[in-house]
Structure formats: structure tokens, C-alpha cells
N, C-alpha and C. Protein backbone atom coordinates (compact mmCIF):
# COMPACT_ATOMS: atom_id res chain seq x y z
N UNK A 1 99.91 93.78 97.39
CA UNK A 1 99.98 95.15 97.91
C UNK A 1 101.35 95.33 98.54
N UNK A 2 101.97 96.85 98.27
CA UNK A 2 103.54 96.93 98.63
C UNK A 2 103.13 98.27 99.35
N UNK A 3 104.06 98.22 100.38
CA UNK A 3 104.11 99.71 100.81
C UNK A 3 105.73 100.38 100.21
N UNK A 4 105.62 101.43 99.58
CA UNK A 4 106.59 102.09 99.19
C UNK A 4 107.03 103.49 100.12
N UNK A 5 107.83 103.54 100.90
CA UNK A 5 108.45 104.58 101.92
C UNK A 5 109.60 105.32 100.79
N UNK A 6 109.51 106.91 100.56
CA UNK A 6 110.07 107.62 99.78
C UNK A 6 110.32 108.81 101.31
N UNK A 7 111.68 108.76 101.32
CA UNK A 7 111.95 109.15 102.62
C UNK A 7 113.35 110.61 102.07
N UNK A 8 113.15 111.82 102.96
CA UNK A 8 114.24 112.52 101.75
C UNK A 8 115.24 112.83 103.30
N UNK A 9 116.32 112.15 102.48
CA UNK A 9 117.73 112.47 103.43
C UNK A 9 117.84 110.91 104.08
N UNK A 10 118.86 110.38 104.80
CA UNK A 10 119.22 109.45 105.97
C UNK A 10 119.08 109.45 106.94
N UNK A 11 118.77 108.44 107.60
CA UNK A 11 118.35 108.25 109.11
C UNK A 11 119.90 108.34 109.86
N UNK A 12 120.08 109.31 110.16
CA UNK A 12 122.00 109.28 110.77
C UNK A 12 122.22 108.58 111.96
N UNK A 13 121.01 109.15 112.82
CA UNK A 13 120.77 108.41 113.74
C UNK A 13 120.90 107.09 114.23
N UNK A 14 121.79 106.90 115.04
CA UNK A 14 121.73 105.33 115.03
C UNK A 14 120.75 104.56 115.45
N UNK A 15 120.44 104.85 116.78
CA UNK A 15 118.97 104.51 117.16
C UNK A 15 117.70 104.39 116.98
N UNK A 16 117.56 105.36 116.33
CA UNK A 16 116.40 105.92 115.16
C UNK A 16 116.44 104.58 114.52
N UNK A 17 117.97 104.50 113.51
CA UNK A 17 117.78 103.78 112.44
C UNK A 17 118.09 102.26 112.77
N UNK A 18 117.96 101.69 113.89
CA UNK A 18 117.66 100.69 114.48
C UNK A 18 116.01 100.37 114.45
N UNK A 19 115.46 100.97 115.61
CA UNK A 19 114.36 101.12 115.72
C UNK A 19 113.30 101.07 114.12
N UNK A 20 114.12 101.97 113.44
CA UNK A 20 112.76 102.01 111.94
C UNK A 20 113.26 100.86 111.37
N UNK A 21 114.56 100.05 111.64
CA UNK A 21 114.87 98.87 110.58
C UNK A 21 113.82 97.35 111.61
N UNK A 22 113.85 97.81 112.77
CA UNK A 22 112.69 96.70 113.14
C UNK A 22 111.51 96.57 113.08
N UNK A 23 111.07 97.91 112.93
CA UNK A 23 109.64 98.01 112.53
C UNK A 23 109.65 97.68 111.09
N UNK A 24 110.43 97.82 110.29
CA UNK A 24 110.37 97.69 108.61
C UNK A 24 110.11 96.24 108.50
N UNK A 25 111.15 95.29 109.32
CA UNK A 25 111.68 93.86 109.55
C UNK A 25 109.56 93.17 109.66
N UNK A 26 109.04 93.76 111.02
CA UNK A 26 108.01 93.55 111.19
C UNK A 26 106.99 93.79 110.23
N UNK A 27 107.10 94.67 110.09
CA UNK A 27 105.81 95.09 108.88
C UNK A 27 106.05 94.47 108.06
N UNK A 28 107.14 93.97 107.33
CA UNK A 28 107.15 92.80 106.33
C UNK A 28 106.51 91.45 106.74
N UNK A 29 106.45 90.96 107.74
CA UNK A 29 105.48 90.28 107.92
C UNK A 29 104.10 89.82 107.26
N UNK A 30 103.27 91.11 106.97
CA UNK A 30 101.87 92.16 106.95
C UNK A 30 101.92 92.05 105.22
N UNK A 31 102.91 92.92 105.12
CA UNK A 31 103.13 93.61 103.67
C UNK A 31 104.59 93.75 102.90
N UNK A 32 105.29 93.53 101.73
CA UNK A 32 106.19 93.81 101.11
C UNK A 32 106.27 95.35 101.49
N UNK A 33 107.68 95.96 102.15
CA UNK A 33 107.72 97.41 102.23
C UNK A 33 109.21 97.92 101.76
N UNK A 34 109.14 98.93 100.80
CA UNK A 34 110.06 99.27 99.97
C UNK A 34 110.32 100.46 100.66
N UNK A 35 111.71 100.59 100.97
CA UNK A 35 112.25 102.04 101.75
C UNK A 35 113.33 102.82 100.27
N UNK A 36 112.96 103.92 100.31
CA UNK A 36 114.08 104.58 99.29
C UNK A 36 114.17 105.75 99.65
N UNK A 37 115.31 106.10 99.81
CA UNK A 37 115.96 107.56 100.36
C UNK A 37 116.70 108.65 99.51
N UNK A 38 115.90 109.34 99.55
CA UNK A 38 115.70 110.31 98.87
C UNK A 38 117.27 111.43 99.10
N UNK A 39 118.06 111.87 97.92
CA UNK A 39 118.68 113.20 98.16
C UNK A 39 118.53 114.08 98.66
N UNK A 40 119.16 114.56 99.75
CA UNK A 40 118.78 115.69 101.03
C UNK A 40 119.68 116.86 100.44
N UNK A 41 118.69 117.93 99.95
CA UNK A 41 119.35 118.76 99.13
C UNK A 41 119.52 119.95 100.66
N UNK A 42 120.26 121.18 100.32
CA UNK A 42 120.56 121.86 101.42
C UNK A 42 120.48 123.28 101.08
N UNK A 43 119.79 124.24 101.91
CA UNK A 43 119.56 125.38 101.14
C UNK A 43 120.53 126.24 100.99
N UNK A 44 120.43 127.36 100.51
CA UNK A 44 121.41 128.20 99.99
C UNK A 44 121.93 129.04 101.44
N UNK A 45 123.08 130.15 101.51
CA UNK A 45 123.14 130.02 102.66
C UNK A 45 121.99 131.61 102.65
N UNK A 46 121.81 132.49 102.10
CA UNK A 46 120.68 133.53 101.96
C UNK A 46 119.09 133.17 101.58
N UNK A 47 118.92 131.56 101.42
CA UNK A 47 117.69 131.04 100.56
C UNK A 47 117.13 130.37 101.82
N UNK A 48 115.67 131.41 101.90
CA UNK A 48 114.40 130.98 102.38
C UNK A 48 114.05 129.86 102.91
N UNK A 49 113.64 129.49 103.43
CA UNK A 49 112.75 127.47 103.54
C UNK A 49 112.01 127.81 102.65
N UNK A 50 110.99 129.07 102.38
CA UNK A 50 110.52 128.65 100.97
C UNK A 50 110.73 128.84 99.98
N UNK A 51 111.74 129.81 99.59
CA UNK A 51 112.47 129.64 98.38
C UNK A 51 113.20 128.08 98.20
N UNK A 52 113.44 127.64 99.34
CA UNK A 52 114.70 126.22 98.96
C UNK A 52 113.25 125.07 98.77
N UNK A 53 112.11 125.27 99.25
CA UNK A 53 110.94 124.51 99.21
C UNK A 53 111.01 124.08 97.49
N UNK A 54 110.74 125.45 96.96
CA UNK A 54 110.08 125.79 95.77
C UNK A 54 110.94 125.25 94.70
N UNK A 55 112.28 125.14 95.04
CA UNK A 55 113.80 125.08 94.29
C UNK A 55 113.65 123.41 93.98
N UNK A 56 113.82 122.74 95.62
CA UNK A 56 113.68 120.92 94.93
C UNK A 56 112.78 120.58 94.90
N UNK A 57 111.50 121.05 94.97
CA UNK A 57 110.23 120.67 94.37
C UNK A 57 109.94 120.16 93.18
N UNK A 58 110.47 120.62 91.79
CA UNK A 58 110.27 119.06 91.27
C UNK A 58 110.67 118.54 90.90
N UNK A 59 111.80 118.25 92.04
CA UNK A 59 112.39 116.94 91.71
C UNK A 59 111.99 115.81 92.77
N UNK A 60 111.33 116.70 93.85
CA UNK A 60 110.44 115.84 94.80
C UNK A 60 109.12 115.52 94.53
N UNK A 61 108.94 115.89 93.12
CA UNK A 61 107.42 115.89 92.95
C UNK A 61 107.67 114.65 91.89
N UNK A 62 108.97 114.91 91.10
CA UNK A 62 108.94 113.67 90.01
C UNK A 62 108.72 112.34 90.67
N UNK A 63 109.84 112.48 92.08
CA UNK A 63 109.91 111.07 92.72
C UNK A 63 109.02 110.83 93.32
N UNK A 64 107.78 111.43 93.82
CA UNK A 64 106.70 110.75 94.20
C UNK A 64 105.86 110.14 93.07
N UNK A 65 105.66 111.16 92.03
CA UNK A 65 104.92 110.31 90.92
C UNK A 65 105.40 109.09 90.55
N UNK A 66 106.48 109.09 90.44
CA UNK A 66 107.38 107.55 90.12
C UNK A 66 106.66 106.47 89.85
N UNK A 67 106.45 105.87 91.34
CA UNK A 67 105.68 104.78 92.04
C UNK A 67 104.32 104.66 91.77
N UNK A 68 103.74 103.92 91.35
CA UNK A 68 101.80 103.83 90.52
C UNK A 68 101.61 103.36 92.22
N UNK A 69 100.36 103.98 92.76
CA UNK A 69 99.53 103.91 93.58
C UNK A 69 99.29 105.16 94.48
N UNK A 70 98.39 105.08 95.63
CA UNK A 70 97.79 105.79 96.30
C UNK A 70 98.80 106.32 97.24
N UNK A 71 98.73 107.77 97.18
CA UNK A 71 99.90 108.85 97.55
C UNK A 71 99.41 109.30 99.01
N UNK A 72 100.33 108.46 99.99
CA UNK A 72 100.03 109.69 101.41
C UNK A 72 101.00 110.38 101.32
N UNK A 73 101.63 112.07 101.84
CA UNK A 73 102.05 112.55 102.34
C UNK A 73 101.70 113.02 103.57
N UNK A 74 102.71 112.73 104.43
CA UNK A 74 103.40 113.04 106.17
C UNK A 74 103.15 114.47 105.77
N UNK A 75 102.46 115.26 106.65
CA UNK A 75 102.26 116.74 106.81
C UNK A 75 101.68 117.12 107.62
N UNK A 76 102.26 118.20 108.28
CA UNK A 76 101.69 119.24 109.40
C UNK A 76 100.13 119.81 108.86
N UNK A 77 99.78 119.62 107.78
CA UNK A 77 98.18 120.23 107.82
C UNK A 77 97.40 119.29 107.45
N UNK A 78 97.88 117.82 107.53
CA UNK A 78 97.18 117.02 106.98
C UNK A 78 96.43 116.20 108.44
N UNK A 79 95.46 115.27 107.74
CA UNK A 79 94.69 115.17 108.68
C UNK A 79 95.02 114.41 110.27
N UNK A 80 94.72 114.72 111.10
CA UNK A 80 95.20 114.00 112.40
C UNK A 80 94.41 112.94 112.43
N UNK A 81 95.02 111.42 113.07
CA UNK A 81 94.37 110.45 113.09
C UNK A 81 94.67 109.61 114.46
N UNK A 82 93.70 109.13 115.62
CA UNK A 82 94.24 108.10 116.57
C UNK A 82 94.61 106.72 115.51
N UNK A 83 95.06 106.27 116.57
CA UNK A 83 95.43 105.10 115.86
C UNK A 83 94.98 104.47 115.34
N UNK A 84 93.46 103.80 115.66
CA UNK A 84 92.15 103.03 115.34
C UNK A 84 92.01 103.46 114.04
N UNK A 85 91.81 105.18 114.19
CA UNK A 85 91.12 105.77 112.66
C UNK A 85 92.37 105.36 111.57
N UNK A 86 93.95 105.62 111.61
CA UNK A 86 94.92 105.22 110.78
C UNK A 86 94.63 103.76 110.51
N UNK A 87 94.64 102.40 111.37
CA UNK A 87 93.90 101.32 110.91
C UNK A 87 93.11 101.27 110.62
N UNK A 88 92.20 102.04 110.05
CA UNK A 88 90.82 101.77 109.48
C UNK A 88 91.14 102.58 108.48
N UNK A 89 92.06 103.77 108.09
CA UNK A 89 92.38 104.36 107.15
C UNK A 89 93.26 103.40 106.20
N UNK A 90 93.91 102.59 106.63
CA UNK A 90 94.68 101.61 105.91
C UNK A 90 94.33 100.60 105.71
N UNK A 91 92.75 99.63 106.34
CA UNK A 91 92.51 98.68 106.13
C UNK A 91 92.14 98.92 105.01
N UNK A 92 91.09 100.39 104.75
CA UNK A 92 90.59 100.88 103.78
C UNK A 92 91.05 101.16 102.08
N UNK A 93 92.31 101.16 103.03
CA UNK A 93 93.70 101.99 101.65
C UNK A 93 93.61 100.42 101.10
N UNK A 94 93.96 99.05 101.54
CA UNK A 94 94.65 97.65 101.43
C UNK A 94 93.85 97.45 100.86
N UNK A 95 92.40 97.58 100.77
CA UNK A 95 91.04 96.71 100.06
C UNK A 95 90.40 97.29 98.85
N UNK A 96 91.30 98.80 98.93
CA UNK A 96 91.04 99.79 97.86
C UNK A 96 91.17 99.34 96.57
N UNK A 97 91.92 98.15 96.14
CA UNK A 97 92.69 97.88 94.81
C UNK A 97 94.04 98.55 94.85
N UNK A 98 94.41 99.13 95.25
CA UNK A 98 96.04 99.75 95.00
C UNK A 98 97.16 98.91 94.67
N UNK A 99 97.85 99.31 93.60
CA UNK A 99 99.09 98.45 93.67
C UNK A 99 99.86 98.51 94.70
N UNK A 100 99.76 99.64 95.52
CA UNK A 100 100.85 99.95 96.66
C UNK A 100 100.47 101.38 97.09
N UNK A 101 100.65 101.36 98.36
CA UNK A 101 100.78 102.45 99.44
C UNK A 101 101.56 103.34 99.23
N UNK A 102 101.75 104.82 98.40
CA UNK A 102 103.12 105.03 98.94
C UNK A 102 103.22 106.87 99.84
N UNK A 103 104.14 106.63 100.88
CA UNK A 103 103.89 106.82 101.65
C UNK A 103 105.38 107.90 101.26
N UNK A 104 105.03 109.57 101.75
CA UNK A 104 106.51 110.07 101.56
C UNK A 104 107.11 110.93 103.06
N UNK A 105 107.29 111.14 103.32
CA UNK A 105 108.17 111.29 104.47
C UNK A 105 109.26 112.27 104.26
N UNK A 106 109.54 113.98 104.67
CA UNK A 106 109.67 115.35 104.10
C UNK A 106 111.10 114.76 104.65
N UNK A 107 112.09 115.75 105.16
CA UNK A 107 113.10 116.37 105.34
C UNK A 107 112.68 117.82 106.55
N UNK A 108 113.83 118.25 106.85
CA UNK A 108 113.51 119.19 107.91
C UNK A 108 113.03 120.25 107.62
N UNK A 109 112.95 120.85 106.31
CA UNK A 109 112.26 122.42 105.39
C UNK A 109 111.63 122.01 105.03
N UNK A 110 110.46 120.71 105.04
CA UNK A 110 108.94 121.54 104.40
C UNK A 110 109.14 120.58 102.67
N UNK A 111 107.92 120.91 102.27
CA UNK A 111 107.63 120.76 101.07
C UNK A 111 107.19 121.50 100.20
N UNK A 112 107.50 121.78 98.98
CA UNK A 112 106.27 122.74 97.99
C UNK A 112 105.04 122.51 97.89
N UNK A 113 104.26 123.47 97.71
CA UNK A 113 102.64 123.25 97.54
C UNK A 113 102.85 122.47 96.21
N UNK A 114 103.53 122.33 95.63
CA UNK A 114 102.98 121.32 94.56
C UNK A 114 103.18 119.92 95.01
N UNK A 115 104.05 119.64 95.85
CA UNK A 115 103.64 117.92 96.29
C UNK A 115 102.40 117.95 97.33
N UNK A 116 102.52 118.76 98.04
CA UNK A 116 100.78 118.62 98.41
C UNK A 116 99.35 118.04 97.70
N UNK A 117 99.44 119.27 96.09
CA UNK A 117 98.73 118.82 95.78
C UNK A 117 98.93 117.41 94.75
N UNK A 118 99.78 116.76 95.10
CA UNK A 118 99.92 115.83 94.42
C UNK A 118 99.48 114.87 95.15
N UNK A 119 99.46 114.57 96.56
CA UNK A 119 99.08 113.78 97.55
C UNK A 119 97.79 113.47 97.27
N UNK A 120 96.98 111.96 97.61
CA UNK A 120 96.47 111.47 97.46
C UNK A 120 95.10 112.07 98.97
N UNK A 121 96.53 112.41 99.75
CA UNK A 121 96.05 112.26 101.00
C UNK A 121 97.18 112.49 102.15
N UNK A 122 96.77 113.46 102.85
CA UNK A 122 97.47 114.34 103.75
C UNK A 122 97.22 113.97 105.11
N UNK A 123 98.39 113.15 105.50
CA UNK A 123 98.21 112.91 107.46
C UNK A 123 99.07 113.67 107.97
N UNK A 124 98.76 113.98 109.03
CA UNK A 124 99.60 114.34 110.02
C UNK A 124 99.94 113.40 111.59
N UNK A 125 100.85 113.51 111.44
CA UNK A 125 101.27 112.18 112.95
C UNK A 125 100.79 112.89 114.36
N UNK A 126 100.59 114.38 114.30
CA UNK A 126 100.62 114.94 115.53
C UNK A 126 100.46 116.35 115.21
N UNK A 127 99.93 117.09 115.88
CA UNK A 127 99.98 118.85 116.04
C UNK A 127 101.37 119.05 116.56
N UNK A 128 101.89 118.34 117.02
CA UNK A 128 103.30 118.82 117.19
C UNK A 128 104.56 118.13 116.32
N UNK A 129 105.50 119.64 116.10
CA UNK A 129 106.57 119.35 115.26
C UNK A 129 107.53 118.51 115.91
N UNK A 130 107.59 117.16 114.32
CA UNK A 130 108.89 116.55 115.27
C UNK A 130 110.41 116.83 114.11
N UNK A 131 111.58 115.98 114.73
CA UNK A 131 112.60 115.89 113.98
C UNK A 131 111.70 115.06 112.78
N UNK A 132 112.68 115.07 111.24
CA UNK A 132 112.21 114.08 110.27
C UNK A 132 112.69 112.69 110.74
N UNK A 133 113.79 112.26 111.31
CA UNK A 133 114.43 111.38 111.71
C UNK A 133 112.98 110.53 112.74
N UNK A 134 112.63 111.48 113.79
CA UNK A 134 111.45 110.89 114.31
C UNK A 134 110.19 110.44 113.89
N UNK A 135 109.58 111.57 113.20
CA UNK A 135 108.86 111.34 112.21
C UNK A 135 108.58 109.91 111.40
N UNK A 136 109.68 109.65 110.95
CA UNK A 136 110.20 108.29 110.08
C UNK A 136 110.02 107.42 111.48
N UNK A 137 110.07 107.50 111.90
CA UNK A 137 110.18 106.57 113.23
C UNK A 137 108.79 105.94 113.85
N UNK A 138 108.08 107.48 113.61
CA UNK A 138 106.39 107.16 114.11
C UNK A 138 105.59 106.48 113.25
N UNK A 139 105.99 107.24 112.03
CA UNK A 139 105.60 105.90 110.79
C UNK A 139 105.66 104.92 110.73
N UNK A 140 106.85 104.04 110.85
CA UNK A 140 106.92 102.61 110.68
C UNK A 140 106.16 102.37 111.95
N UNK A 141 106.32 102.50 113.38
CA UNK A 141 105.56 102.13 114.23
C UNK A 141 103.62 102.11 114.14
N UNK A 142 103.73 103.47 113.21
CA UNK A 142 101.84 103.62 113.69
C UNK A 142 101.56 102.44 112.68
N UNK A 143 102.47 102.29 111.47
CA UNK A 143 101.99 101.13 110.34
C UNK A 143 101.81 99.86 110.82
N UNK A 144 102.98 99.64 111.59
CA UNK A 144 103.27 98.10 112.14
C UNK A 144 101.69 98.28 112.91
N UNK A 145 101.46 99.11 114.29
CA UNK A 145 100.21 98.92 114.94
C UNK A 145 99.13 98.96 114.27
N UNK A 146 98.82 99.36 112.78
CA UNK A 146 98.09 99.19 112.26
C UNK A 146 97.56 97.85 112.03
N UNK A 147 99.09 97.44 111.37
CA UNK A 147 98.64 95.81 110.94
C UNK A 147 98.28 95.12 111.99
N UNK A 148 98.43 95.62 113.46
CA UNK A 148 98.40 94.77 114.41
C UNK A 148 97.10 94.80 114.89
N UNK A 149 96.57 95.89 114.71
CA UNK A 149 95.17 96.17 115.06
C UNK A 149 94.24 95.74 113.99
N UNK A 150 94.48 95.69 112.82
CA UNK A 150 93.45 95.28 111.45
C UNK A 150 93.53 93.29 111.73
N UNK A 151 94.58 93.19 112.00
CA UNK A 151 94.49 91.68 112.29
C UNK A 151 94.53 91.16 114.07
N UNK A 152 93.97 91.62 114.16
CA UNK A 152 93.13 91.76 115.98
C UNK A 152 94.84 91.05 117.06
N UNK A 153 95.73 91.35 116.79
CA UNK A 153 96.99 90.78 117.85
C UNK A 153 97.01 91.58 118.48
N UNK A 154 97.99 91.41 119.92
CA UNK A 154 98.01 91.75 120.90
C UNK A 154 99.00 92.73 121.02
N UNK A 155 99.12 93.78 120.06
CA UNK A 155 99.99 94.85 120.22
C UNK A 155 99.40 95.98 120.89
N UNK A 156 98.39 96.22 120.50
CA UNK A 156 97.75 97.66 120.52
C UNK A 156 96.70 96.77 121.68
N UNK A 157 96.85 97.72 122.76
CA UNK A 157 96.11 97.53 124.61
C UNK A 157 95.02 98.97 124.01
């Protein structure tokens, strides 16, 4: 089992991209985890968030299909989870048969309804909006506490 992270744009951030390279470091531990960063396209300067949605949509839709396995997408309408329920959502995902996790992670405009419905499965990290940079950030962390909680260590109090 691999986790595949399809992430659109760079972590510029330095800190950020500290922080997600130790959680990545860790979670390899757990699981093989594949990070790939996606072209951060930029909208027009008169074009919509959802016109510019609709525009790289599928080419964000090709690159999720890409990868053979079970599709989460990171989304504001997708389902909210404590932490427990995400480890039990992933112990679930790991025992499923999947070749791999893969997991996509937006950019700051949003996605088209067609990668939605391409998703396997729709989380949301929080009712509240974060940066994508953060976002990416909460991910590798809630994953790592996952593994930490599915294999009973002393991360998660």
C-alpha cells in the first residue's frame, strides 16, 4: 500500500515546507508516500474562480485518474472527521485492498465539479477555510496521527 499526494502548486513556504517534509519523512515509516506537484495554473485577469475552475479542470481531472486506487479529495463540502473517525477511515481505506491511497490536495480557487465527482471520497479538514499551503500541512500531520493511532503509539493523548 502507497499513499500518493497529488498536490497543485508549491509549498513556497519555508516552514510549511519543512514541517510537511517531516511529516512525509515520518509517515514513511507506516507507508511508501509519493508527493507530486501539480502545475499551478493562474487565472485570467477578468476570469471568474469559476470560470478558471472549469478551464484546468481537465487537466486536473486527467491527473487524478492517473494513479489506480482509492480517490480522496481535500474539500470544503466533504465530510468532517475527528481524528479517531480519519483513523478508522484509513485503517479502513489500508485493509480495503487498494493499491494506494491517493489523496489530492486543491490550490487556492477551488476545483471543478467534475473532480468532485471523480472522488472516491470527499473530506474536509475543518469548516474553516485554510491557506492550500496549510491545508497540505494538516494532511501530512492528521495522516502521520493516524498511523499513530491505528498502531496504538504515543502520539495522539
Amino acid at each position: 500500500m502507497r499513499l500518493q499526494m497529488l498536490l497543485v502548486g508549491k509549498t513556497r513556504n519555508l516552514t510549511y515546507h519543512q514541517e510537511i517534509s517531516e511529516y512525509h519523512k515520518r509517515l514513511n515509516r507506516y507507508l511508501g508516500c509519493d508527493v507530486k506537484e501539480l502545475r499551478e495554473e493562474k487565472p485570467g485577469r477578468k476570469e471568474t474562480p469559476e470560470a478558471f475552475c472549469r478551464r484546468q479542470g481537465p487537466r486536473l481531472v486527467e491527473e487524478f485518474n492517473k494513479p489506480a486506487g482509492l480517490k480522496i479529495l481535500l474539500d470544503e463540502r466533504g465530510r468532517s472527521l475527528s481524528s479517531h473517525e480519519f483513523a478508522l477511515f484509513m485503517q479502513g481505506a489500508l485493509q480495503g485492498g487498494h493499491q494506494s491511497l491517493v489523496f489530492f490536495c486543491g490550490g487556492p480557487f477551488g476545483y471543478a465539479p467534475a473532480l468532485r465527482e471523480t472522488a472516491d471520497h470527499l473530506i474536509s479538514l475543518s469548516p474553516m477555510t485554510f491557506p492550500h499551503e496549510v491545508a497540505r500541512l494538516l494532511l501530512f500531520e492528521q495522516l502521520y496521527r493516524s498511523m499513530t493511532i491505528i498502531n496504538k503509539e504515543p502520539y495522539h493523548y
